[in-house]
Each structure stands twice: as structure tokens, then as C-alpha cells.
C-alpha atoms as a PDB file:
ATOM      1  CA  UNK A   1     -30.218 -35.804  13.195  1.00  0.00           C
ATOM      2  CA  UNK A   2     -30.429 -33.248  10.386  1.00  0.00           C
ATOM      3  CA  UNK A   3     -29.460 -30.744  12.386  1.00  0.00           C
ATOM      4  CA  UNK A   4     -26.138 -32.426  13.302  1.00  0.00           C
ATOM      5  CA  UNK A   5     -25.824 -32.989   9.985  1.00  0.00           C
ATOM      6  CA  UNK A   6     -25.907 -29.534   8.935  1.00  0.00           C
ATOM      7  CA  UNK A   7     -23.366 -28.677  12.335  1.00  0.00           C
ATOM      8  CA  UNK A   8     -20.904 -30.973  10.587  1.00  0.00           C
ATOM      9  CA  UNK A   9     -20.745 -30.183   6.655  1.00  0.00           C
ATOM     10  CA  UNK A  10     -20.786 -26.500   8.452  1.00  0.00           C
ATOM     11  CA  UNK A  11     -17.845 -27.323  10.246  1.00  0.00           C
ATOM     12  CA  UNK A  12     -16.001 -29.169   7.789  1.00  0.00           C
ATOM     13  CA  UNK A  13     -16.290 -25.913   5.670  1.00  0.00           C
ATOM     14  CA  UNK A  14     -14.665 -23.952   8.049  1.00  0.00           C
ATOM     15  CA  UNK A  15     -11.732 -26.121   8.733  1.00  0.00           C
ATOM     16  CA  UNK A  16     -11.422 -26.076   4.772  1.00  0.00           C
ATOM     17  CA  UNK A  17     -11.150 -22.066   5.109  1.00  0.00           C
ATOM     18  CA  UNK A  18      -9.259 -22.504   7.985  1.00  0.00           C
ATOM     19  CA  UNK A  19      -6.824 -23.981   5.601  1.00  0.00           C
ATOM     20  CA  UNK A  20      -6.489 -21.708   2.509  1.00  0.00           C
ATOM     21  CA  UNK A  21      -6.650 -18.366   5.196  1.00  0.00           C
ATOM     22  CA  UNK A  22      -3.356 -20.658   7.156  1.00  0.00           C
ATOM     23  CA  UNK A  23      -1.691 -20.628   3.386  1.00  0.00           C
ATOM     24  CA  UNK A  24      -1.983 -17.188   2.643  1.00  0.00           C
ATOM     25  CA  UNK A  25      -1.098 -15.955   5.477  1.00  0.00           C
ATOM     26  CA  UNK A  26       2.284 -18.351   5.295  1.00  0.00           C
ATOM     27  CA  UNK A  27       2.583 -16.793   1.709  1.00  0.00           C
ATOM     28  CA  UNK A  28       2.100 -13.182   2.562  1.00  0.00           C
ATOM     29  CA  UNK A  29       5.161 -13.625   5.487  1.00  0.00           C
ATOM     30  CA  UNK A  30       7.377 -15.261   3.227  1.00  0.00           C
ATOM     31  CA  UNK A  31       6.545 -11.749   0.126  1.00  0.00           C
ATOM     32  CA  UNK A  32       6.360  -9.718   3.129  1.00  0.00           C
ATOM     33  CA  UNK A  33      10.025 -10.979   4.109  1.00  0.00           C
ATOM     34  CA  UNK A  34      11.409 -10.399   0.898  1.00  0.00           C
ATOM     35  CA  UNK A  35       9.377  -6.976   0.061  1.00  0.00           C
ATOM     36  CA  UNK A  36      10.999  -5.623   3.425  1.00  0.00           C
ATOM     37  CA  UNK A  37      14.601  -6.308   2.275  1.00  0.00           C
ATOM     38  CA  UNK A  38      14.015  -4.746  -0.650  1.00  0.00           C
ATOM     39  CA  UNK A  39      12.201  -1.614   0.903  1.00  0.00           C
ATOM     40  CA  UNK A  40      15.305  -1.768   3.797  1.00  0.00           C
ATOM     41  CA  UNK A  41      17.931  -1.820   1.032  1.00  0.00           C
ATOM     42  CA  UNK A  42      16.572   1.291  -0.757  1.00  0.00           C
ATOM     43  CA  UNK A  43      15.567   3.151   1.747  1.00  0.00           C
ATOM     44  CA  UNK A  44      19.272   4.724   3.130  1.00  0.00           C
ATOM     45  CA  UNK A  45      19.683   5.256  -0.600  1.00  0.00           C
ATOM     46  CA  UNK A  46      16.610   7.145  -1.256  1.00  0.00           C
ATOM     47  CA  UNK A  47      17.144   9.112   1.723  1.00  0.00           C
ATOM     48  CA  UNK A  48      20.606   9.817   1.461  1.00  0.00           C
ATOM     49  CA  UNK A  49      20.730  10.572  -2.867  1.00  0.00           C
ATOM     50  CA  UNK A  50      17.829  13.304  -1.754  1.00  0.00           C
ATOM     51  CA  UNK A  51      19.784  15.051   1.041  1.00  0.00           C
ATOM     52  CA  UNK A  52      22.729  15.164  -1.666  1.00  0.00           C
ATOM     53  CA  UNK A  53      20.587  16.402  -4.213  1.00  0.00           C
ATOM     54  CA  UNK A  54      19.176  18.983  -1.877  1.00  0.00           C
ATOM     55  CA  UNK A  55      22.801  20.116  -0.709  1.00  0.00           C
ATOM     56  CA  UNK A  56      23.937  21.030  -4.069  1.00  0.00           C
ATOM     57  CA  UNK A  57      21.076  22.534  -5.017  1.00  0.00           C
ATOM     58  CA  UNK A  58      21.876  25.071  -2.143  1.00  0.00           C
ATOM     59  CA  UNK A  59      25.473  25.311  -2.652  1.00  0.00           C
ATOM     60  CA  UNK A  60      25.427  25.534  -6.620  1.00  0.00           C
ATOM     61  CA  UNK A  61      24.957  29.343  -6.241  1.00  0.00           C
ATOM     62  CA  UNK A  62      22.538  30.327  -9.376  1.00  0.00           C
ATOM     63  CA  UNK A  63      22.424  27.046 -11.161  1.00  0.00           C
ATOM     64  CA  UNK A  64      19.204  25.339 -10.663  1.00  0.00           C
ATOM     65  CA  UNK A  65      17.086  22.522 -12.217  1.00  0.00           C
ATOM     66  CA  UNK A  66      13.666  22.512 -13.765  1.00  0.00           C
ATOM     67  CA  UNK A  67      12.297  19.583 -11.951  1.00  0.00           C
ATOM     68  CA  UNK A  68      13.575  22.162  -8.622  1.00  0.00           C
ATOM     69  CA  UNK A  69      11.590  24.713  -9.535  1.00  0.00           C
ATOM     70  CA  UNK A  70       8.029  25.639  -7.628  1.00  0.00           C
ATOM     71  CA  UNK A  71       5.429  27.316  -9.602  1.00  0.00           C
ATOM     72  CA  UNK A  72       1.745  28.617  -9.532  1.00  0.00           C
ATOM     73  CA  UNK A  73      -0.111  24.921 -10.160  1.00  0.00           C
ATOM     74  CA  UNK A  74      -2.531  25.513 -13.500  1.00  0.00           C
ATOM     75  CA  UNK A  75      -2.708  21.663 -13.534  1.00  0.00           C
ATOM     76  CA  UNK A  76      -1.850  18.936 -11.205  1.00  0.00           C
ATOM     77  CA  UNK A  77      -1.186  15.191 -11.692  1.00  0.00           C
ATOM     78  CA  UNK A  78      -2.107  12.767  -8.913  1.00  0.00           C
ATOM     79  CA  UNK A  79      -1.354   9.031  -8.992  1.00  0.00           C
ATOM     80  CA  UNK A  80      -3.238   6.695  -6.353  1.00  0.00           C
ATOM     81  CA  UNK A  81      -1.356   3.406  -5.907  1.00  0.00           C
ATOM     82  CA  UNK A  82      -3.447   0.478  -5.260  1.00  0.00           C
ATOM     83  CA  UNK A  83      -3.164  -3.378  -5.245  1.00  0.00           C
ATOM     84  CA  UNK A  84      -3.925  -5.637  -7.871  1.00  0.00           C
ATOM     85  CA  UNK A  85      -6.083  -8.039  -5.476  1.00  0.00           C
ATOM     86  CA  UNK A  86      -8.146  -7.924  -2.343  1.00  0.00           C
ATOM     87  CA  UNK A  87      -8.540  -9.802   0.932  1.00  0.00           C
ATOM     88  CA  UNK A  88      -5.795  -7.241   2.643  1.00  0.00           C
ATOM     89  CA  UNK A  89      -7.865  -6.049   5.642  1.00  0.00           C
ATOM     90  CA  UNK A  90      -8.113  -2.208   5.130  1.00  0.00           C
ATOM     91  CA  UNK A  91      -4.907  -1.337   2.602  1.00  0.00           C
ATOM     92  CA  UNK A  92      -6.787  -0.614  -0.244  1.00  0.00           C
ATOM     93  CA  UNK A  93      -9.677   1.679   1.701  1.00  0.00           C
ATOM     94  CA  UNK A  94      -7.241   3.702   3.188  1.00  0.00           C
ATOM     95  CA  UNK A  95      -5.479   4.827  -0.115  1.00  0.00           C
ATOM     96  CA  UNK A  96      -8.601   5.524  -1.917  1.00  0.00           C
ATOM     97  CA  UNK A  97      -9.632   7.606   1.141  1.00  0.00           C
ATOM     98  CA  UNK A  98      -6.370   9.701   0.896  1.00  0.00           C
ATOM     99  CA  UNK A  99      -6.671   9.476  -3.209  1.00  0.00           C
ATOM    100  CA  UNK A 100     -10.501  10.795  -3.230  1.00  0.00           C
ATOM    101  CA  UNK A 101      -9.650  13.521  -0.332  1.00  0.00           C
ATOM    102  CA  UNK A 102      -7.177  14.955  -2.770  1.00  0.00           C
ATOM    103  CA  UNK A 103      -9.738  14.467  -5.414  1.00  0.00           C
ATOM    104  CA  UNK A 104     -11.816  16.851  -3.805  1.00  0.00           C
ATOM    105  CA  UNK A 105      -9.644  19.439  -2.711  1.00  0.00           C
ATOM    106  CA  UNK A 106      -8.559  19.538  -6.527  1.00  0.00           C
ATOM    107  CA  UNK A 107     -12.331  20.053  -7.136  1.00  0.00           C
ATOM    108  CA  UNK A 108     -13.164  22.243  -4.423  1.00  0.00           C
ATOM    109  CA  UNK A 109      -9.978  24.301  -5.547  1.00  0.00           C
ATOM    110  CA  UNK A 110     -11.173  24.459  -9.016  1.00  0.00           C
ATOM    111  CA  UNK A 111      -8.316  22.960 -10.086  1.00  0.00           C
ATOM    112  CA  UNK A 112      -7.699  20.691 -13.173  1.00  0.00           C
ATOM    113  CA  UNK A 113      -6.152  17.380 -12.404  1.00  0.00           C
ATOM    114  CA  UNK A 114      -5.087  14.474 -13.761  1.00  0.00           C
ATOM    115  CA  UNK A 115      -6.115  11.059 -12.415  1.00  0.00           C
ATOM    116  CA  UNK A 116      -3.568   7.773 -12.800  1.00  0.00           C
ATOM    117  CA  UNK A 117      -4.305   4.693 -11.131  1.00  0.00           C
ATOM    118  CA  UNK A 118      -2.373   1.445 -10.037  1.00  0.00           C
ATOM    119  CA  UNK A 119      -3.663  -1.377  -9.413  1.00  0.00           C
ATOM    120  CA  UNK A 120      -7.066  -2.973 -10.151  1.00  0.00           C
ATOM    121  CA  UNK A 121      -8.945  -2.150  -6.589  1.00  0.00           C
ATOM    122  CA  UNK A 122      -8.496   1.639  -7.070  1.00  0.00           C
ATOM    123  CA  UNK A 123      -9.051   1.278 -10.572  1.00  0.00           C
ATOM    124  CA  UNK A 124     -12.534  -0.456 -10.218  1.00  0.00           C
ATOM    125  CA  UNK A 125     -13.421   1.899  -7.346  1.00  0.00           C
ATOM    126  CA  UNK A 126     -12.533   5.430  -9.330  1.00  0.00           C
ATOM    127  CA  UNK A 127     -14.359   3.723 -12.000  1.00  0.00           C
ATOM    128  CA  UNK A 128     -17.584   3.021 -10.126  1.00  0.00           C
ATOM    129  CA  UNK A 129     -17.480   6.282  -8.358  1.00  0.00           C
ATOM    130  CA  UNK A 130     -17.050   8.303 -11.874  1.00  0.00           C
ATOM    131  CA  UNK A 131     -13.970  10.255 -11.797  1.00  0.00           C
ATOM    132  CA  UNK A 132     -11.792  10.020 -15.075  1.00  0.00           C
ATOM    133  CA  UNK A 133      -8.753   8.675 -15.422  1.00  0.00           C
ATOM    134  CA  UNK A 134      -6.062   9.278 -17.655  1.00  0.00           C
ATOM    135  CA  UNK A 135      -3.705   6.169 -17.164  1.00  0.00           C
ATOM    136  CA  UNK A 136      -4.580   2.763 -15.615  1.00  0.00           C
ATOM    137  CA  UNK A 137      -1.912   0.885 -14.855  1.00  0.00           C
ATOM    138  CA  UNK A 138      -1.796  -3.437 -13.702  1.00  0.00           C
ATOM    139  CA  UNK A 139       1.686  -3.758 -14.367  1.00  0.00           C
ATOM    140  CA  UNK A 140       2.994  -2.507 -10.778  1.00  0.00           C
ATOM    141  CA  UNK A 141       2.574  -5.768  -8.552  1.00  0.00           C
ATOM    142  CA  UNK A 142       3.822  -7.099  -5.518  1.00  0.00           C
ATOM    143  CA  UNK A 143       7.425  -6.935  -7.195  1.00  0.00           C
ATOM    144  CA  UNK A 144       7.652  -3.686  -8.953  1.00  0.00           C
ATOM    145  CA  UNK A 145      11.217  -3.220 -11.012  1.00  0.00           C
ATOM    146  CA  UNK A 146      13.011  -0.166 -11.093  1.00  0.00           C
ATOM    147  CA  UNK A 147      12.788  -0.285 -15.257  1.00  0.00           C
ATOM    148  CA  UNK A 148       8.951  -0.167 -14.990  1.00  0.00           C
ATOM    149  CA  UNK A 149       9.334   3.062 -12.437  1.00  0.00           C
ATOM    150  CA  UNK A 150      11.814   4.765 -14.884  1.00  0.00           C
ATOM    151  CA  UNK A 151       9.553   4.770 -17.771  1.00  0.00           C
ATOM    152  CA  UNK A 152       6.026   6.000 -15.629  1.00  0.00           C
ATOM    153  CA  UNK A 153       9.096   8.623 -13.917  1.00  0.00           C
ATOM    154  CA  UNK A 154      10.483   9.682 -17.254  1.00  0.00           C
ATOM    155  CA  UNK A 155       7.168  10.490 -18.631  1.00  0.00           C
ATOM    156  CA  UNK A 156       6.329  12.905 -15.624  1.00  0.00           C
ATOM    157  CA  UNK A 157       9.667  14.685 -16.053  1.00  0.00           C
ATOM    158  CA  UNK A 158       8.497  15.633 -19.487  1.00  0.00           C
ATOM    159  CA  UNK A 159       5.230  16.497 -18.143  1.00  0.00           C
ATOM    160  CA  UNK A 160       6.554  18.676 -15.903  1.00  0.00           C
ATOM    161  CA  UNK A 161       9.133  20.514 -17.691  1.00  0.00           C
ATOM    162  CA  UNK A 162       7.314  20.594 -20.819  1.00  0.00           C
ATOM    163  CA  UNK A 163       4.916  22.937 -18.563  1.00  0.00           C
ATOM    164  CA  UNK A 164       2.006  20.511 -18.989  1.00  0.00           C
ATOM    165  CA  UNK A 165       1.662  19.941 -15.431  1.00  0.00           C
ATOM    166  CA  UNK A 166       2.613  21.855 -12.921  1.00  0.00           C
ATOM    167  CA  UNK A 167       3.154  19.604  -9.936  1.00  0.00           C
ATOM    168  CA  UNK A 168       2.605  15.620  -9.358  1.00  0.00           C
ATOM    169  CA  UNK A 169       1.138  14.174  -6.260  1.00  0.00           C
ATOM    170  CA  UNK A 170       1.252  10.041  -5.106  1.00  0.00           C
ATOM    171  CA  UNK A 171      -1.273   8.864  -2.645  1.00  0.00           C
ATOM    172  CA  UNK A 172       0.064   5.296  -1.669  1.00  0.00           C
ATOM    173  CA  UNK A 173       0.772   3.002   1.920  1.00  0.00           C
ATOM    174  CA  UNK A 174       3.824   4.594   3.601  1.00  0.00           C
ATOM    175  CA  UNK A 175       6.335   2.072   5.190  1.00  0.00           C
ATOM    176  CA  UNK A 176       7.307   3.008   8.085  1.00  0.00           C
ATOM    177  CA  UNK A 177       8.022  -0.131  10.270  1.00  0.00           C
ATOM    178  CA  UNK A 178       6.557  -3.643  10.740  1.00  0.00           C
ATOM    179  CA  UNK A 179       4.057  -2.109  13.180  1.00  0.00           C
ATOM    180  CA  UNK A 180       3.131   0.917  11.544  1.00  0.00           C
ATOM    181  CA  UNK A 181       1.783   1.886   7.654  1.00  0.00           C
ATOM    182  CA  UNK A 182       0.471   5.195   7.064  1.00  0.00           C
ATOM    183  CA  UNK A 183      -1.681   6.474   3.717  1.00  0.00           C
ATOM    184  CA  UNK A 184      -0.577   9.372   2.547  1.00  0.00           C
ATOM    185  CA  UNK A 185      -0.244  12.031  -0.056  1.00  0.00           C
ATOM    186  CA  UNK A 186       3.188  13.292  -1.292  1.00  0.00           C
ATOM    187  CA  UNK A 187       4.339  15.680  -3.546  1.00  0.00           C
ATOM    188  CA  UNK A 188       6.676  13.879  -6.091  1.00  0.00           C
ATOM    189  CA  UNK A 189       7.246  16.762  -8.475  1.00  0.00           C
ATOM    190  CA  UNK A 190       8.614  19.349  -8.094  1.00  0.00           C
ATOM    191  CA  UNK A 191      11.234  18.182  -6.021  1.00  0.00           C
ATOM    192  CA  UNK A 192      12.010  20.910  -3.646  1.00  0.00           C
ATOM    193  CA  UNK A 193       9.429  19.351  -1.505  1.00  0.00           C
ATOM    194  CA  UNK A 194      10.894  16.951   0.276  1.00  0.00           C
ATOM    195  CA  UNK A 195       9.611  14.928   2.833  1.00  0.00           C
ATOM    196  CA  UNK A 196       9.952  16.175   6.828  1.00  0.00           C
ATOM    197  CA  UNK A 197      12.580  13.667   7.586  1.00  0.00           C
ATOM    198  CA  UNK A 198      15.103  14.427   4.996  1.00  0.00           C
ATOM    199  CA  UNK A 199      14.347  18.114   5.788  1.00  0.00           C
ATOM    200  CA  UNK A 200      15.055  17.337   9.504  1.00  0.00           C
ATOM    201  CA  UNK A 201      18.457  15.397   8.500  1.00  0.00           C
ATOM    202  CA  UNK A 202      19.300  18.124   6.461  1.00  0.00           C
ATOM    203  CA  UNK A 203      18.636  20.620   9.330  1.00  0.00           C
ATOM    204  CA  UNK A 204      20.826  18.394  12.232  1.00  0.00           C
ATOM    205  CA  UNK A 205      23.710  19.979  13.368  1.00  0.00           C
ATOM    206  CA  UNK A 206      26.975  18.560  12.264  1.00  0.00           C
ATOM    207  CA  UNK A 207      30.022  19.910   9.817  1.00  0.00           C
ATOM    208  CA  UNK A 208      28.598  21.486   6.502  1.00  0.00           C
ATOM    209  CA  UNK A 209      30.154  19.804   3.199  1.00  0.00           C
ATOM    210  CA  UNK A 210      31.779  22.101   0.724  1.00  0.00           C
ATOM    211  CA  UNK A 211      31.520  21.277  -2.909  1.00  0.00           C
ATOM    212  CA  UNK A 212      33.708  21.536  -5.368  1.00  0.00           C
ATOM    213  CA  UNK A 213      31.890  20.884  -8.819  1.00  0.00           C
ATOM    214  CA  UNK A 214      33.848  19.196 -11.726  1.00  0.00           C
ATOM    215  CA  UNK A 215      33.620  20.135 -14.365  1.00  0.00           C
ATOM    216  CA  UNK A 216      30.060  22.153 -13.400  1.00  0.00           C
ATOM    217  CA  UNK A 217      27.127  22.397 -11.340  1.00  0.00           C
ATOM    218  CA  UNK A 218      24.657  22.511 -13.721  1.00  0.00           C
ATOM    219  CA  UNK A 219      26.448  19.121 -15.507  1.00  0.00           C
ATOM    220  CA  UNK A 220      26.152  17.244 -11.992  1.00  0.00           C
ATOM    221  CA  UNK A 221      22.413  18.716 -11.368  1.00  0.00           C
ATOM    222  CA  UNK A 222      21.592  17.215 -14.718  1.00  0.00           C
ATOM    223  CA  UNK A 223      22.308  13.867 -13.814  1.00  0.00           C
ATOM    224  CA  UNK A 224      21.366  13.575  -9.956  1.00  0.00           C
ATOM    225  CA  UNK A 225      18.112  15.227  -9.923  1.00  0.00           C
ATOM    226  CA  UNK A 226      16.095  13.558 -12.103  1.00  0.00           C
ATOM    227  CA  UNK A 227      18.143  10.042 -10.490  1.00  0.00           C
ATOM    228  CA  UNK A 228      17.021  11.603  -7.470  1.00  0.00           C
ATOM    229  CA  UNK A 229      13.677  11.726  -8.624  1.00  0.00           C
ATOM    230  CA  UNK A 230      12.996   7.948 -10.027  1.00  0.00           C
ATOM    231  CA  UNK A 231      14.706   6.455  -6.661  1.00  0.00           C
ATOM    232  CA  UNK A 232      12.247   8.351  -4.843  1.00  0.00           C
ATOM    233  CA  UNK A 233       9.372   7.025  -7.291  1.00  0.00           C
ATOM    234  CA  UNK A 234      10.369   3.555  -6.799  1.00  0.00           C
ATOM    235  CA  UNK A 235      10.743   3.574  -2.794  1.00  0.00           C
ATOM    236  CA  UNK A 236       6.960   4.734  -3.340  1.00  0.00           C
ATOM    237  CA  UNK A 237       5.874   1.823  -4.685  1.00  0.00           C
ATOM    238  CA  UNK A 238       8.553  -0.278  -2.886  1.00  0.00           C
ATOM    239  CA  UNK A 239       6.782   0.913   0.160  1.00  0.00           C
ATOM    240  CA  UNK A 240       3.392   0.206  -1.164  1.00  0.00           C
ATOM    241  CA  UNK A 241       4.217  -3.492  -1.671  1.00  0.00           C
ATOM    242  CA  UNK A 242       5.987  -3.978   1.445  1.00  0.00           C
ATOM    243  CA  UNK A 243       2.530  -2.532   3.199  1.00  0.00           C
ATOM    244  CA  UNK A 244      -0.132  -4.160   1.056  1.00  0.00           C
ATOM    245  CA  UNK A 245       1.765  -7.946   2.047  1.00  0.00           C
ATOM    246  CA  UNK A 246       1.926  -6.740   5.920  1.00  0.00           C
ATOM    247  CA  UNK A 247      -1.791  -6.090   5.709  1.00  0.00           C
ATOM    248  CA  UNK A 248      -2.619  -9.338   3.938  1.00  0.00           C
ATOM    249  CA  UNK A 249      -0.588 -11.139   6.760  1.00  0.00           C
ATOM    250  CA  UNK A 250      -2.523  -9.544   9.785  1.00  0.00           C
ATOM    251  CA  UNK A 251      -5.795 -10.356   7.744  1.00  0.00           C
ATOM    252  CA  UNK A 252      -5.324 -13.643   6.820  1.00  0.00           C
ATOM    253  CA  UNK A 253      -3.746 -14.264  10.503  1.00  0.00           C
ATOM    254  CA  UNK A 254      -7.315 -12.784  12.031  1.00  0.00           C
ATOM    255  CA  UNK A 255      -9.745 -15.194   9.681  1.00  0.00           C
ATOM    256  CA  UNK A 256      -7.606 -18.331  10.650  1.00  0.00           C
ATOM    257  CA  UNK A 257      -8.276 -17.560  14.372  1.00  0.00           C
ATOM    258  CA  UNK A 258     -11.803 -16.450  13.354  1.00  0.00           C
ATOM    259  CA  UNK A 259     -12.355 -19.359  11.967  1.00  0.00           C
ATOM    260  CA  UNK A 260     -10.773 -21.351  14.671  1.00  0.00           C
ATOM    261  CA  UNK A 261     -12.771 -19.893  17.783  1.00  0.00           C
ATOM    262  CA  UNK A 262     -16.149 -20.414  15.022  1.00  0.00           C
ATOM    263  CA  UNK A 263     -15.225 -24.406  14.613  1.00  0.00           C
ATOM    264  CA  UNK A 264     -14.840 -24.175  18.973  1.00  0.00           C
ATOM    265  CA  UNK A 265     -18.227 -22.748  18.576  1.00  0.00           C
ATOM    266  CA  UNK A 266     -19.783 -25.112  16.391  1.00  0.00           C
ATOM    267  CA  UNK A 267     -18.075 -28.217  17.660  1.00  0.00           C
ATOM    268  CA  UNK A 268     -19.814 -27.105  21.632  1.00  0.00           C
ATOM    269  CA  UNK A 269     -23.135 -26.716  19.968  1.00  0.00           C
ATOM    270  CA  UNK A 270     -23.085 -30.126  17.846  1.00  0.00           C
ATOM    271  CA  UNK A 271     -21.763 -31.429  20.878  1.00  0.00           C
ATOM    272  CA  UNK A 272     -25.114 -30.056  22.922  1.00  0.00           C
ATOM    273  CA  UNK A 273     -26.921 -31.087  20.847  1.00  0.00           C
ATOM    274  CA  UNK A 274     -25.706 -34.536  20.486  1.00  0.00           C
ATOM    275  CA  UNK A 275     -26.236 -35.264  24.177  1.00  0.00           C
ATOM    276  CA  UNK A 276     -29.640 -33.886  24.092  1.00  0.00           C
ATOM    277  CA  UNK A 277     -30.627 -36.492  21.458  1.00  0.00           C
ATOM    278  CA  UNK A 278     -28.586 -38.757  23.202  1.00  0.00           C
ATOM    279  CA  UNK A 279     -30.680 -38.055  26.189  1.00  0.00           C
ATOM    280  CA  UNK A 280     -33.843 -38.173  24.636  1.00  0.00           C
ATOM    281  CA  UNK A 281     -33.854 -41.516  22.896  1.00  0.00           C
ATOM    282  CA  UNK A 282     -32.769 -43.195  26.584  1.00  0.00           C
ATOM    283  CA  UNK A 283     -36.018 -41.302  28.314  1.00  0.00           C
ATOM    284  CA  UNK A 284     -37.811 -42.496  25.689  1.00  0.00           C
ATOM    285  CA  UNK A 285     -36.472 -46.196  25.866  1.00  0.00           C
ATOM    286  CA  UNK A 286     -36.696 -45.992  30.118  1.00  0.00           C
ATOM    287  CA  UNK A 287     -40.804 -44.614  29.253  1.00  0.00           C
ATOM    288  CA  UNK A 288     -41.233 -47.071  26.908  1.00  0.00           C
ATOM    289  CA  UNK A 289     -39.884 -49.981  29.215  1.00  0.00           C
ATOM    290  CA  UNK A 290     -42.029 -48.407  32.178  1.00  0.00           C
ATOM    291  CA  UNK A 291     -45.089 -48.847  30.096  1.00  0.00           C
ATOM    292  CA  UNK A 292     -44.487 -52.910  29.109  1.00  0.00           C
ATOM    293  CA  UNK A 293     -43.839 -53.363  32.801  1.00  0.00           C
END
């Protein structure tokens, strides 16, 4: 009897899991939902403000733009973007592999780096594992604004143009559809690298736009690269968010069924065991009646 006992407070505990994994996962689709709009919305407008930028940096003749610019890296700046909780299946390992690959390549390299972290996972990690950081940041969670991004983007434009760094790299969850999130490592700064796909739509065939620059080039560039720049800072961490509540959803989806095919499991053995005892106590009352007779 103690061992049924045990069977059911066991699983009663699992249905209670069962329960709180069913709620998170309902809560991770519904942020998920709304992450993905925004990530949809900017994404056309990320894309398409970088081709511009791109184009009249090519068709501006000499004028040019500091944050354009690609130079011999003296010092680097890489910024690992991580989530502020757990319980997301393998999101957070995956960034901190890309983040400490770079790591040691900067090491390996010789090369003096700076180390900024979002979100408390990859904090806590870089923190246990030793490497210095030079910003921590919490404030980036599952709804990051554009005003938070414009300040953290500001500062690396002065960075950068104040020669203090000479390039800045993100390691962070890449959207790319419902199905598919890749970690990877990007060069934010300086902006001439741009990702493959805006390089490929730049590259398509199709009629080539002529400019005409009012009142100047260097007036426009002033204004749309460093735009350029933040949009493409903020569909970073857009993308991170969207990624870290798909993850949550697929792990919170496997523990309910876990823990459904575990209550199956438990229910067939208290169930066994039941009719054993069951069993038992009528041999024992048909041997005990046998001996009377």
C-alpha cells in the first residue's frame, strides 16, 4: 500500500507540471505571435533602408561615411545577446557557443576585445567562465524598444568613429522563419559589411537607379547611415526575441507531452501493481478458507 501511495502523490506531481509546462507554452505562442509581427514588420525595412544606403554609397562618387569605412582592427567590440530567463530548450547554449568561439579567435588572434552582454544567462555564464566584461545589460527583454537600441547604437557610433574601436561584432539567434533559428556572428560596424542577402539583392539583375542628391551626398549620407545602422541593431535583437519565445514554445510543448507519456507510465504501473495486491489478498483469503475447511 505504500508503494501505491508513493505512485499517486508521484503522479499527482506530474499532472501539476503538466499544468504550469501547458501555461507557458500557451504564453510563449501568444509573445511568440506578437514578437513575429514585430520582427515581420521591420524586416522589409531593415532590408530595404540597407540596400539604399549601400546604393548611394556607390553612386555618391568620393563622398563617403565614417561608419563605411573598413580599417586594420587594433580593437574589436563584440556583444553576445542572451535572454533574461531559462527553460528555452537550447537558445541560450547556442549563442554563448557562437559568443565564446569569437572569444577565442579574438584571443588566439591576439586581439583586444571588448565583451558586452545581454541578458542574465550569458551574463552569469561569461561570469562563471572568467572573461571580462565591459557592459552588462538586463534591460533588453522579450519587448525591446527602438529608444533603448538607439542609445546602446549611438554609443558604438562614437566608439567607432572616435577610433576607439575598430569594428563591432553581435552574436545573437537569427530569425529566419518559424522552422528555422540560426546563432550567429555579424559584423554590425563598420557597415560595408552587409549581410549575404542584401548583397545578393543588391547584385539581382534589374534597372539601376540614378541619384540625384539634393542638396548633397554627403548631407543625405549623414542622415541614412547611421539610421541605417540602429534599424539594423534593433532587427538584431527583434530577431533574438522572436527566437528565444519560438524556443520556449517547442520546450515547453516537449515537457507537457513528457510529462504526459510519464503519468501513462505511472498510471500502468500503479495499475500493476494494484491488481497484484488485489490478487494477493484473494489467494490469501481462498488459503485461508482452505485451511478452516
Amino acid at each position: 500500500m505504500a508503494n501505491l501511495r508513493i505512485l499517486l502523490k508521484r503522479r499527482k506531481a506530474v499532472r501539476n507540471i503538466r499544468k504550469i509546462t501547458r501555461t507557458m507554452e500557451l504564453i510563449a505562442t501568444a509573445r511568440f505571435k506578437k514578437a513575429l509581427d514585430r520582427a515581420t514588420e521591420a524586416d522589409a525595412y531593415t532590408t530595404k533602408i540597407a540596400e539604399l544606403a549601400a546604393d548611394l554609397s556607390k553612386n555618391a562618387g568620393d563622398v563617403s561615411h565614417p561608419l563605411l569605412v573598413t580599417r586594420p582592427v587594433k580593437r574589436s567590440l563584440l556583444l553576445v545577446i542572451t535572454a533574461n530567463r531559462g527553460l528555452c530548450g537550447g537558445y541560450n547554449g547556442s549563442v554563448i557557443r557562437e559568443g565564446m568561439h569569437a572569444v577565442r579567435q579574438y584571443r588566439e588572434a591576439n586581439t583586444p576585445f571588448d565583451l558586452e552582454v545581454a541578458g542574465k544567462r550569458g551574463i552569469a555564464f561569461f561570469k562563471f567562465q572568467g572573461v571580462p566584461r565591459a557592459a552588462e545589460y538586463l534591460n533588453f527583454n522579450e519587448k525591446p524598444t527602438f529608444a533603448e537600441v538607439d542609445v546602446l547604437a549611438n554609443r558604438y557610433i562614437d566608439l567607432f568613429v572616435s577610433g576607439q574601436i575598430d569594428e563591432v561584432k553581435v552574436a545573437y539567434m537569427k530569425f529566419i522563419n518559424a522552422a528555422r533559428q540560426q546563432a550567429v556572428v555579424e559584423t554590425l560596424l563598420p557597415l560595408s559589411s552587409v549581410s549575404v542577402e542584401t548583397k545578393a539583392k543588391a547584385a539581382a539583375p534589374g534597372p539601376k537607379v540614378e541619384y540625384e542628391f539634393l542638396p548633397d551626398a554627403s548631407g543625405i549620407l549623414e542622415e541614412l547611415v547611421p539610421a541605417a545602422l540602429k534599424v539594423r541593431l534593433f532587427k538584431m535583437f527583434l530577431d533574438a526575441a522572436v527566437s528565444e519565445q519560438i524556443a520556449r514554445r517547442v520546450a515547453m510543448k516537449a515537457a507537457t507531452e513528457n510529462a504526459g507519456d510519464l503519468i501513462k507510465e505511472i498510471t500502468r504501473v500503479y495499475n500493476r501493481n494494484r491488481q497484484a495486491n488485489i490478487t494477493k489478498e484473494i489467494s490469501e483469503l481462498i488459503a485461508g478458507s482452505e485451511a478452516l475447511k
